[in-house]
N, C-alpha and C. Protein backbone atom coordinates (compact mmCIF):
# COMPACT_ATOMS: atom_id res chain seq x y z
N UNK A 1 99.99 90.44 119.41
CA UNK A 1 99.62 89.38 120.32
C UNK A 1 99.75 88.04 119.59
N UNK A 2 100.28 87.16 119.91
CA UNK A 2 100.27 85.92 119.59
C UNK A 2 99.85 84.60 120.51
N UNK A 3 100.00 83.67 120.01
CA UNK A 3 99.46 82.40 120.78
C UNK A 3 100.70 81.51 121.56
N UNK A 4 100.18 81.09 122.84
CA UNK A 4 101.33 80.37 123.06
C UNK A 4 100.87 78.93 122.96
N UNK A 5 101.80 77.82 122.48
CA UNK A 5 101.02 76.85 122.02
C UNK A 5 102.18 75.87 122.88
N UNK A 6 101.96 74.64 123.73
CA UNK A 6 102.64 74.25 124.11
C UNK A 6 102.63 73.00 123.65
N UNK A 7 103.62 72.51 122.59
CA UNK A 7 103.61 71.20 121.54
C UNK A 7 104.22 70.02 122.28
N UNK A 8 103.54 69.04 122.48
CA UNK A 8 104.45 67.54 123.26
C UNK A 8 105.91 67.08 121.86
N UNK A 9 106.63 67.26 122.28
CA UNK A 9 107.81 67.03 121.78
C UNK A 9 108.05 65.57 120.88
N UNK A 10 106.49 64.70 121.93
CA UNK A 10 106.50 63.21 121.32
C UNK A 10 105.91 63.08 120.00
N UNK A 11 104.85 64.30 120.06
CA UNK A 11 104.35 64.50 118.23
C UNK A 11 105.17 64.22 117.59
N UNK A 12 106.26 64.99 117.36
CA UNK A 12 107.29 64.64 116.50
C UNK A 12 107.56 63.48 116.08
N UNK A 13 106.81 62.55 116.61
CA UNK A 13 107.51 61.04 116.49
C UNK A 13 106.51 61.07 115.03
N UNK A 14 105.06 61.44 114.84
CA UNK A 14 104.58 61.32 113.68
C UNK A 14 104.59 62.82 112.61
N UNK A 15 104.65 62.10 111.37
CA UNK A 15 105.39 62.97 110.54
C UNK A 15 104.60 64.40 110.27
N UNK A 16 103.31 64.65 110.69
CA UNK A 16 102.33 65.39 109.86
C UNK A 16 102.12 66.70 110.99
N UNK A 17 103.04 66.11 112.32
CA UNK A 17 103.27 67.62 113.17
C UNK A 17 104.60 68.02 112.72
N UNK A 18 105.48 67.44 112.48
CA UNK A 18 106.36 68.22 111.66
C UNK A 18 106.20 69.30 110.67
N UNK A 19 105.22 68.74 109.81
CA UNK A 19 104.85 69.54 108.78
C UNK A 19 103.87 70.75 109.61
N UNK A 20 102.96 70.35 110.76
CA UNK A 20 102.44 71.61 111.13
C UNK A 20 103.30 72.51 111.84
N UNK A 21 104.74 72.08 112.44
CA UNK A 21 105.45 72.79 112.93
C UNK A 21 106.30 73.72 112.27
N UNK A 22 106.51 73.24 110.95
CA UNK A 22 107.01 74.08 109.99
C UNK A 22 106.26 74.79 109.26
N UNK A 23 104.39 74.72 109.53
CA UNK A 23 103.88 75.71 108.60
C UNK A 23 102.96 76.48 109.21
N UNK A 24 102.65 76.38 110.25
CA UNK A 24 101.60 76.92 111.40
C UNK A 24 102.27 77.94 112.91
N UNK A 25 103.34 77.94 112.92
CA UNK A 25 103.90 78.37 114.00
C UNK A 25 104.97 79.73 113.33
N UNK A 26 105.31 80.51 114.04
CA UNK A 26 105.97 81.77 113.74
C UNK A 26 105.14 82.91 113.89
N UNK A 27 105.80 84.04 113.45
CA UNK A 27 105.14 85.37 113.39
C UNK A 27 104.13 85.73 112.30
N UNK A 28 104.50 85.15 111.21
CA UNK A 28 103.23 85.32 110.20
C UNK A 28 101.98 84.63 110.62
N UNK A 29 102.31 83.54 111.66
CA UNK A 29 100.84 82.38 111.82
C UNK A 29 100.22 83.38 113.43
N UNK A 30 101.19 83.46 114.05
CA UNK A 30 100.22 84.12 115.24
C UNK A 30 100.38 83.68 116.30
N UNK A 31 101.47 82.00 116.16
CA UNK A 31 101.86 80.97 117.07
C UNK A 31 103.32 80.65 117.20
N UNK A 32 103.48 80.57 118.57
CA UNK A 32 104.45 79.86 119.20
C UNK A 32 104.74 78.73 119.72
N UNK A 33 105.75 78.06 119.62
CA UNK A 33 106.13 76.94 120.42
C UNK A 33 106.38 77.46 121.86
N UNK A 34 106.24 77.67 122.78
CA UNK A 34 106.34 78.21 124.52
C UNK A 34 106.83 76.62 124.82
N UNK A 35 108.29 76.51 125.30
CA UNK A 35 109.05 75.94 125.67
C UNK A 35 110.59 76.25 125.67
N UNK A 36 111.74 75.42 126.75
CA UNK A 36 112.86 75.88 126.82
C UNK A 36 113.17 75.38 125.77
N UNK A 37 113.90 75.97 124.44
CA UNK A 37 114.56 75.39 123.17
C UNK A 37 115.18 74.48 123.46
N UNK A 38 116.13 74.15 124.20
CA UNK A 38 117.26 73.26 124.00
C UNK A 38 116.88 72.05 124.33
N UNK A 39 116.11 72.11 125.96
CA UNK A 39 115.47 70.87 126.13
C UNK A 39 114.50 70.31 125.55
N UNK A 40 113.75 71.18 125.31
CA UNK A 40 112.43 70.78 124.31
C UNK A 40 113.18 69.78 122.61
N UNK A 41 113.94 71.00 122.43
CA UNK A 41 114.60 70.19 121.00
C UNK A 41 115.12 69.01 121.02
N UNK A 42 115.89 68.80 122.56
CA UNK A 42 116.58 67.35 122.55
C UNK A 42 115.37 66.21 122.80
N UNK A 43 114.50 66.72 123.54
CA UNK A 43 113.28 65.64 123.96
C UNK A 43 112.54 64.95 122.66
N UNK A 44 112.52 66.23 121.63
CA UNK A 44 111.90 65.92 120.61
C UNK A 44 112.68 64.80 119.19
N UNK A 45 113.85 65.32 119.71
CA UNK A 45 115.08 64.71 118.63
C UNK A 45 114.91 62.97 119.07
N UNK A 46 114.70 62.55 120.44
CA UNK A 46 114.95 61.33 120.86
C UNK A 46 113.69 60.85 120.27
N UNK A 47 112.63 61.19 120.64
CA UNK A 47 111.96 60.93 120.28
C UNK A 47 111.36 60.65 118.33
N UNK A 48 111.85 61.43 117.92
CA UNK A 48 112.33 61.47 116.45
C UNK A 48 112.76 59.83 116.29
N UNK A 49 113.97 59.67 116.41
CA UNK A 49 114.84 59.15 116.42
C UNK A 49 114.84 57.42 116.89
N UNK A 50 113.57 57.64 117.98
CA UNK A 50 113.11 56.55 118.40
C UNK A 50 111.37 55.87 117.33
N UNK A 51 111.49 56.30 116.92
CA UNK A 51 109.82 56.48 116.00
C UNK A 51 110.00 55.67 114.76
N UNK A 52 109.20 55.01 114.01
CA UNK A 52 109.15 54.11 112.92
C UNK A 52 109.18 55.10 111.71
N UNK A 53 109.15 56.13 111.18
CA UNK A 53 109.11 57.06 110.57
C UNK A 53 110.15 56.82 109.80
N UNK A 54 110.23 56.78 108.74
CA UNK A 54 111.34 56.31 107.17
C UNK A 54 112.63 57.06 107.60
N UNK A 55 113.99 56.31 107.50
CA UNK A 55 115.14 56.94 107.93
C UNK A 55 115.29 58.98 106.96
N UNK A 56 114.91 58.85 106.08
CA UNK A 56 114.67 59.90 105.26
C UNK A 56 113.68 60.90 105.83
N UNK A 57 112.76 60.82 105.90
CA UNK A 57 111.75 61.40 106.98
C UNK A 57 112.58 61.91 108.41
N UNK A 58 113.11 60.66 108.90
CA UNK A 58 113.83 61.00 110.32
C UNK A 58 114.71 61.93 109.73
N UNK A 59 115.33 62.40 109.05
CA UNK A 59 116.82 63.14 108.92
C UNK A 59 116.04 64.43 108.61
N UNK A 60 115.01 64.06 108.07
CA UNK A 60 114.13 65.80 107.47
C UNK A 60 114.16 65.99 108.70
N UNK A 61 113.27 65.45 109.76
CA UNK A 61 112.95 65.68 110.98
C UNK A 61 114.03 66.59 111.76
N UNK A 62 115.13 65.69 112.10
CA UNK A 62 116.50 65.85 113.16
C UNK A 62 117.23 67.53 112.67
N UNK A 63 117.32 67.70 110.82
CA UNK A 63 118.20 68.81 110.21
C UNK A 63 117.12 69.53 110.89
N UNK A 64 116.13 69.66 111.04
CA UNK A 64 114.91 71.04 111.01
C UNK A 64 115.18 71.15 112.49
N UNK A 65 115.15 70.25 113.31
CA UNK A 65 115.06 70.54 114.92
C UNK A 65 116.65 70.86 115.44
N UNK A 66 117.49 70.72 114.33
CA UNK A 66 119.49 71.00 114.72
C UNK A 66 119.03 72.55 114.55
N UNK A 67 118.55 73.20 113.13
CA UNK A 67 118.33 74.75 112.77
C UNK A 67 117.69 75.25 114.07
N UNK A 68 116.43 74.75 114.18
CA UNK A 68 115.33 75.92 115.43
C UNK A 68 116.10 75.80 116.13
N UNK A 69 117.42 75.13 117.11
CA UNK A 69 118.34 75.92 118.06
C UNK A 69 119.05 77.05 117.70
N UNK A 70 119.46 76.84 116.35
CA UNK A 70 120.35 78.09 116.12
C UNK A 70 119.62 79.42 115.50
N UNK A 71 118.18 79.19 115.02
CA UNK A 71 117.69 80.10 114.72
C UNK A 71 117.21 81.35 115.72
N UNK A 72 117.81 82.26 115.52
CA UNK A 72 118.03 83.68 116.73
C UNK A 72 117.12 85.04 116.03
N UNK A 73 117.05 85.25 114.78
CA UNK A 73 115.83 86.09 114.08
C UNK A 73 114.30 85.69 114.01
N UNK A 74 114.16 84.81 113.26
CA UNK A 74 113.08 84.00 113.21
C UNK A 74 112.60 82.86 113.81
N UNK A 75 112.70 82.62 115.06
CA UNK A 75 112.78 81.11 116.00
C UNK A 75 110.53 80.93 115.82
N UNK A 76 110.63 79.51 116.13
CA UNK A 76 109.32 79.23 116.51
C UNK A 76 109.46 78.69 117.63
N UNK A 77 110.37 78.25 118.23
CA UNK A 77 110.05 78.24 119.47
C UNK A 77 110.98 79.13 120.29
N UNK A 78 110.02 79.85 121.32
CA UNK A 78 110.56 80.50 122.12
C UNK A 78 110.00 80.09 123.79
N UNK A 79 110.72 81.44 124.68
CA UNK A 79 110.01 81.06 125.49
C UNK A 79 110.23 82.59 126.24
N UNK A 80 109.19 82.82 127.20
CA UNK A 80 109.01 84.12 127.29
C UNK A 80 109.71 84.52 129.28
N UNK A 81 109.87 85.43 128.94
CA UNK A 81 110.57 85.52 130.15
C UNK A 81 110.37 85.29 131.83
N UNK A 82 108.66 85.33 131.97
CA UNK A 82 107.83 84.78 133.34
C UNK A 82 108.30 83.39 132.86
N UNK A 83 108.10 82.67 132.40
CA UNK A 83 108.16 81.40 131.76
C UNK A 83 109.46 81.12 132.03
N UNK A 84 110.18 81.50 131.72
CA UNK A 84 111.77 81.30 131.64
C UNK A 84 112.57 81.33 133.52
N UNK A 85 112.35 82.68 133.99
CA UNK A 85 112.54 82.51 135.22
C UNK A 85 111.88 81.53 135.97
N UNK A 86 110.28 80.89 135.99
CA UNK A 86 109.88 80.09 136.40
C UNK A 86 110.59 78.88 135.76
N UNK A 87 111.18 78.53 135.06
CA UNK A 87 111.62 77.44 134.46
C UNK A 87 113.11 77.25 135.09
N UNK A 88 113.67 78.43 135.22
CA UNK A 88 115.28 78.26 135.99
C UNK A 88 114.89 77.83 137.56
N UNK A 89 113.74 78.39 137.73
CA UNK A 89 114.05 78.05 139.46
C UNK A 89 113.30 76.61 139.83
N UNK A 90 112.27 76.04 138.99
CA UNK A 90 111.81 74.27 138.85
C UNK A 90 112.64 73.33 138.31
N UNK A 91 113.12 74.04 137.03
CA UNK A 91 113.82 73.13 136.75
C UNK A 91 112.81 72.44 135.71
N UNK A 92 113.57 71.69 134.25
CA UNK A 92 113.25 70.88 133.40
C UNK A 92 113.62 69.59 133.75
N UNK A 93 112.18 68.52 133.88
CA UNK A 93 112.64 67.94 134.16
C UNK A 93 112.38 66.66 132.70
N UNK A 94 110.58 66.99 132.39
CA UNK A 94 110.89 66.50 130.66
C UNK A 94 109.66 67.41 130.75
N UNK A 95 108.65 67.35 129.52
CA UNK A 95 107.77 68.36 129.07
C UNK A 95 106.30 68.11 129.67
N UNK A 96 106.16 66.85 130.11
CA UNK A 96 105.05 66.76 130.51
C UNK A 96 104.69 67.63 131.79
N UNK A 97 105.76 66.95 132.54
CA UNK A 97 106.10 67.74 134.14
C UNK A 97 106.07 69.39 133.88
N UNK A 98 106.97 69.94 132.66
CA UNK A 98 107.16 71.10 132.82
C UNK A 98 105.81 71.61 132.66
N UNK A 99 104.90 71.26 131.48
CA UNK A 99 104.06 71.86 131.00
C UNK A 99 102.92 72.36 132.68
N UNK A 100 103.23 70.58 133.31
CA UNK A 100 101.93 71.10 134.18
C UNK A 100 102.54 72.48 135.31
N UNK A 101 103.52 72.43 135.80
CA UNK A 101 104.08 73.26 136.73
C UNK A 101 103.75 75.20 135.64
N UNK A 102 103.93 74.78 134.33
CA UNK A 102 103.81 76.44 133.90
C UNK A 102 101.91 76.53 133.81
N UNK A 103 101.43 75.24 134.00
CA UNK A 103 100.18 75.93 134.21
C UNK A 103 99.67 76.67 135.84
N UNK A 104 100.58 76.28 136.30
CA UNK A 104 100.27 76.79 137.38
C UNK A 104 100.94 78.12 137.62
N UNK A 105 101.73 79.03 136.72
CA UNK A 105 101.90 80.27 136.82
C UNK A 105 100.95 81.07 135.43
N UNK A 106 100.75 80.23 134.58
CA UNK A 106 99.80 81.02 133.37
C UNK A 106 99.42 79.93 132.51
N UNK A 107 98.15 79.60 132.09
CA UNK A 107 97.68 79.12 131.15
C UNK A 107 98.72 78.87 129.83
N UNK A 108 98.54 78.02 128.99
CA UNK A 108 98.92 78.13 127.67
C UNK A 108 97.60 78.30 126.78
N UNK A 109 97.53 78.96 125.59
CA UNK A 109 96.43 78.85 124.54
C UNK A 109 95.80 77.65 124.00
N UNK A 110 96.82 76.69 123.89
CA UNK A 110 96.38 75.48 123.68
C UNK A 110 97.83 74.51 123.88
N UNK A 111 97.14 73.47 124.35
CA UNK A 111 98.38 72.48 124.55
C UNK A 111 98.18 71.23 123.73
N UNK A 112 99.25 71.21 122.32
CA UNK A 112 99.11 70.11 121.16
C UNK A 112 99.81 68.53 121.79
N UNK A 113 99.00 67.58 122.38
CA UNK A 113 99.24 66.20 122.43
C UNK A 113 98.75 65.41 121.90
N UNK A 114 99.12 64.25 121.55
CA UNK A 114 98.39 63.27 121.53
C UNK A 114 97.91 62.41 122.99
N UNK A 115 98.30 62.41 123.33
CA UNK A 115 97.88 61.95 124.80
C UNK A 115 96.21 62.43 125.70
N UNK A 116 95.52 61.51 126.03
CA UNK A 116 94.30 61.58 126.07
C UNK A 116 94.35 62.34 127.22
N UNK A 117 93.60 63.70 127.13
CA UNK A 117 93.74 64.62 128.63
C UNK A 117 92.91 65.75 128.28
N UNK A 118 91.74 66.12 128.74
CA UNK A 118 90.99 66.87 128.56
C UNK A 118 91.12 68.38 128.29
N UNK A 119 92.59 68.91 128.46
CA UNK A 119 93.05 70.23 128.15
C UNK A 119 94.04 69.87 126.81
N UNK A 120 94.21 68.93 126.38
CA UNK A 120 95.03 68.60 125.27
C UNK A 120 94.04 68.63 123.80
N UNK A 121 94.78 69.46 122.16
CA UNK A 121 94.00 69.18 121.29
C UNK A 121 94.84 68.47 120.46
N UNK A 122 94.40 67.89 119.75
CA UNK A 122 95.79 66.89 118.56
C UNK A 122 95.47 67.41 117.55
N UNK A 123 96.11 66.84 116.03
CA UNK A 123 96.02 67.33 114.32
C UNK A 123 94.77 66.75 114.21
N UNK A 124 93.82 65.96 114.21
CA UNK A 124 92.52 65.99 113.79
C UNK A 124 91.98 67.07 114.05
N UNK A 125 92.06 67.76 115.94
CA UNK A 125 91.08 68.82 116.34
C UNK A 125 92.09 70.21 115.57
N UNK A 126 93.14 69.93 115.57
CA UNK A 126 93.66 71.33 114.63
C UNK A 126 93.13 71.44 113.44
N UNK A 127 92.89 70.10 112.89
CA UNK A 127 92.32 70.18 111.37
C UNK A 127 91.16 70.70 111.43
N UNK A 128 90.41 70.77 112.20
CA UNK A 128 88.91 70.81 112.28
C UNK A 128 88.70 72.08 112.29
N UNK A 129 89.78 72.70 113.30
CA UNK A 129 89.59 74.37 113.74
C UNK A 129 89.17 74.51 114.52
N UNK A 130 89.85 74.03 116.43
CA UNK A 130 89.66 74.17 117.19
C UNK A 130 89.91 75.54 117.53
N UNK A 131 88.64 76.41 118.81
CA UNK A 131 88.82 77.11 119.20
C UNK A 131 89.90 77.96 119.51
N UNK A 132 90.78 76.88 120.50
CA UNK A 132 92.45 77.23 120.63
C UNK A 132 93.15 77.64 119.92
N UNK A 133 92.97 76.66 119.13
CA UNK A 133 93.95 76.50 118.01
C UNK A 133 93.73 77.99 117.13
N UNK A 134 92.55 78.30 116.38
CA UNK A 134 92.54 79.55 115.84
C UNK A 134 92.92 80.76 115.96
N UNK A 135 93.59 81.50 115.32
CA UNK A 135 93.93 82.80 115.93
C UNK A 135 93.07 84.23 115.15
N UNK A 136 92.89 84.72 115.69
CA UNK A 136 91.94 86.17 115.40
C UNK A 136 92.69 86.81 114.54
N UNK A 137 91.55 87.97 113.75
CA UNK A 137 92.34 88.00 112.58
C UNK A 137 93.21 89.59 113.62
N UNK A 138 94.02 90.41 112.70
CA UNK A 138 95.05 90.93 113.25
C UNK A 138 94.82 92.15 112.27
N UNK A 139 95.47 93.55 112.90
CA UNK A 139 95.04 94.47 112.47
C UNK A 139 96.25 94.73 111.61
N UNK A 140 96.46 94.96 110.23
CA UNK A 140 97.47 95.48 109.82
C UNK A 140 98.30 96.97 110.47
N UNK A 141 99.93 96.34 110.56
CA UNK A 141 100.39 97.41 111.26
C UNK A 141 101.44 97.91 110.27
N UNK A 142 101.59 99.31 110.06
CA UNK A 142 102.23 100.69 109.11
C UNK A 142 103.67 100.14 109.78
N UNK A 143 104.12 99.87 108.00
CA UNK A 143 105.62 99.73 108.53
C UNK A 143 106.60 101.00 108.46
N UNK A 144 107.49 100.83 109.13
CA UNK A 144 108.45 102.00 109.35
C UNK A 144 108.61 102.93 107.50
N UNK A 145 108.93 102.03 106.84
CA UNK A 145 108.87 102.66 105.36
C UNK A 145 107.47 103.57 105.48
N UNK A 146 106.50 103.10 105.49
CA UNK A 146 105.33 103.92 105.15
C UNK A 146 105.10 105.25 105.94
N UNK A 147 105.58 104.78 107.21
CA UNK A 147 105.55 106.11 108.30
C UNK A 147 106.48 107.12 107.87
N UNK A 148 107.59 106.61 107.31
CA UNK A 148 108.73 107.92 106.83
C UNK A 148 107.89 108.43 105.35
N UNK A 149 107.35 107.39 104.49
CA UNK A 149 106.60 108.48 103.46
C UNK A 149 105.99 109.24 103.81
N UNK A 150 105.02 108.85 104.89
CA UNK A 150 103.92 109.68 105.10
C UNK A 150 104.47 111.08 105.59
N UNK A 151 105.56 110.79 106.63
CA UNK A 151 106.36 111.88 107.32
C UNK A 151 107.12 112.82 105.60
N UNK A 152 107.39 112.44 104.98
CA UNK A 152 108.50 113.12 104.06
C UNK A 152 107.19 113.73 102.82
N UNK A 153 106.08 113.28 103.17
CA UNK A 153 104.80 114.43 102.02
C UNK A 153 104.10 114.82 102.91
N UNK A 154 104.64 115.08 103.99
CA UNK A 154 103.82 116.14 104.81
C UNK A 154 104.67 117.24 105.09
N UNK A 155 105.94 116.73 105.09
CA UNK A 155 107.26 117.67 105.44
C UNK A 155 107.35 118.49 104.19
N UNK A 156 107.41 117.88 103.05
CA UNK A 156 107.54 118.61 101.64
C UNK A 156 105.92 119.19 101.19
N UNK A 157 105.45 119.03 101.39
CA UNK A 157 103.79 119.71 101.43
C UNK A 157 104.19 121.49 102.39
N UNK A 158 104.46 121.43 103.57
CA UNK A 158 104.63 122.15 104.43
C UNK A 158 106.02 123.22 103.97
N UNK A 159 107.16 122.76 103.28
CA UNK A 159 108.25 123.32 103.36
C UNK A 159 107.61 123.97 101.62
N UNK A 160 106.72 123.29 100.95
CA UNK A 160 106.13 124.07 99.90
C UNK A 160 105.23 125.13 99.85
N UNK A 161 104.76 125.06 100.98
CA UNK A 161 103.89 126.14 101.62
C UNK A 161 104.63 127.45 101.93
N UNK A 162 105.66 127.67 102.27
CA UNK A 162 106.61 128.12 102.92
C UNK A 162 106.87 129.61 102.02
């Protein structure tokens, strides 16, 4: 189970959601970006791009948001398939709009803005350890390696018996 986290694209304009986007989101953290990649990425790139943020900074920014399109193993942002069909038949129109229309088919876990709105949390309330924001701890799960040991000294236990 993971979190769906729906990030305003305009964060990006300051530098320190970058850094939470690159260290808080994925499968090891528990969180997702829940948005359409492509549009989301371009919304975020302009916005990048438009922001006072050191030309050096901006280029960290732009290379990291060119990769999460092409990243197809490990993506942080995704978007899930109720989500997705509801999104082909509304239509993107930018993220604000989208966000509110997918609340009206399912909640998100938390929605990261800066923008003053009573369902919105920003990097102070992430820093703090908002409710939302936290994710439960997770049960370790037996990877395929361990299941074939376990399977291959029970098999050789048994065929020693024999």
């Amino acid at each position: 189970m993971y979190k769906e986290i729906a990030l305003d694209p305009h964060c990006l304009s300051e530098f320190h959601y970058y850094a939470l986007l690159k260290s808080a989101f994925g499968f090891e953290s528990g969180r997702y970006v829940v948005a359409p990649t492509k549009e989301w990425v371009r919304e975020a790139y302009q916005c990048v791009k438009a922001s006072s943020i050191s030309p050096t900074k901006q280029k960290s920014i732009t290379n990291f948001l060119n990769k999460l399109q092409r990243e197809k193993s490990r993506p942080l942002v995704l978007l899930p398939a109720d989500r997705a069909i509801w999104t082909s038949e509304h239509g993107y129109e930018n993220w604000a709009t989208w966000v509110k229309s997918q609340h009206a088919l399912r909640q998100f876990n938390a929605v990261v803005s800066e923008k003053e709105q009573e369902v919105h949390i920003n990097y102070e309330q992430i820093i703090d350890g908002d409710n939302a924001w936290v994710v439960p701890p997770r049960f370790g799960l037996i990877k395929p390696n361990a299941i074939f040991c376990l399977w291959w000294n029970r098999f050789c236990m048994w065929a020693r018996s024999l």
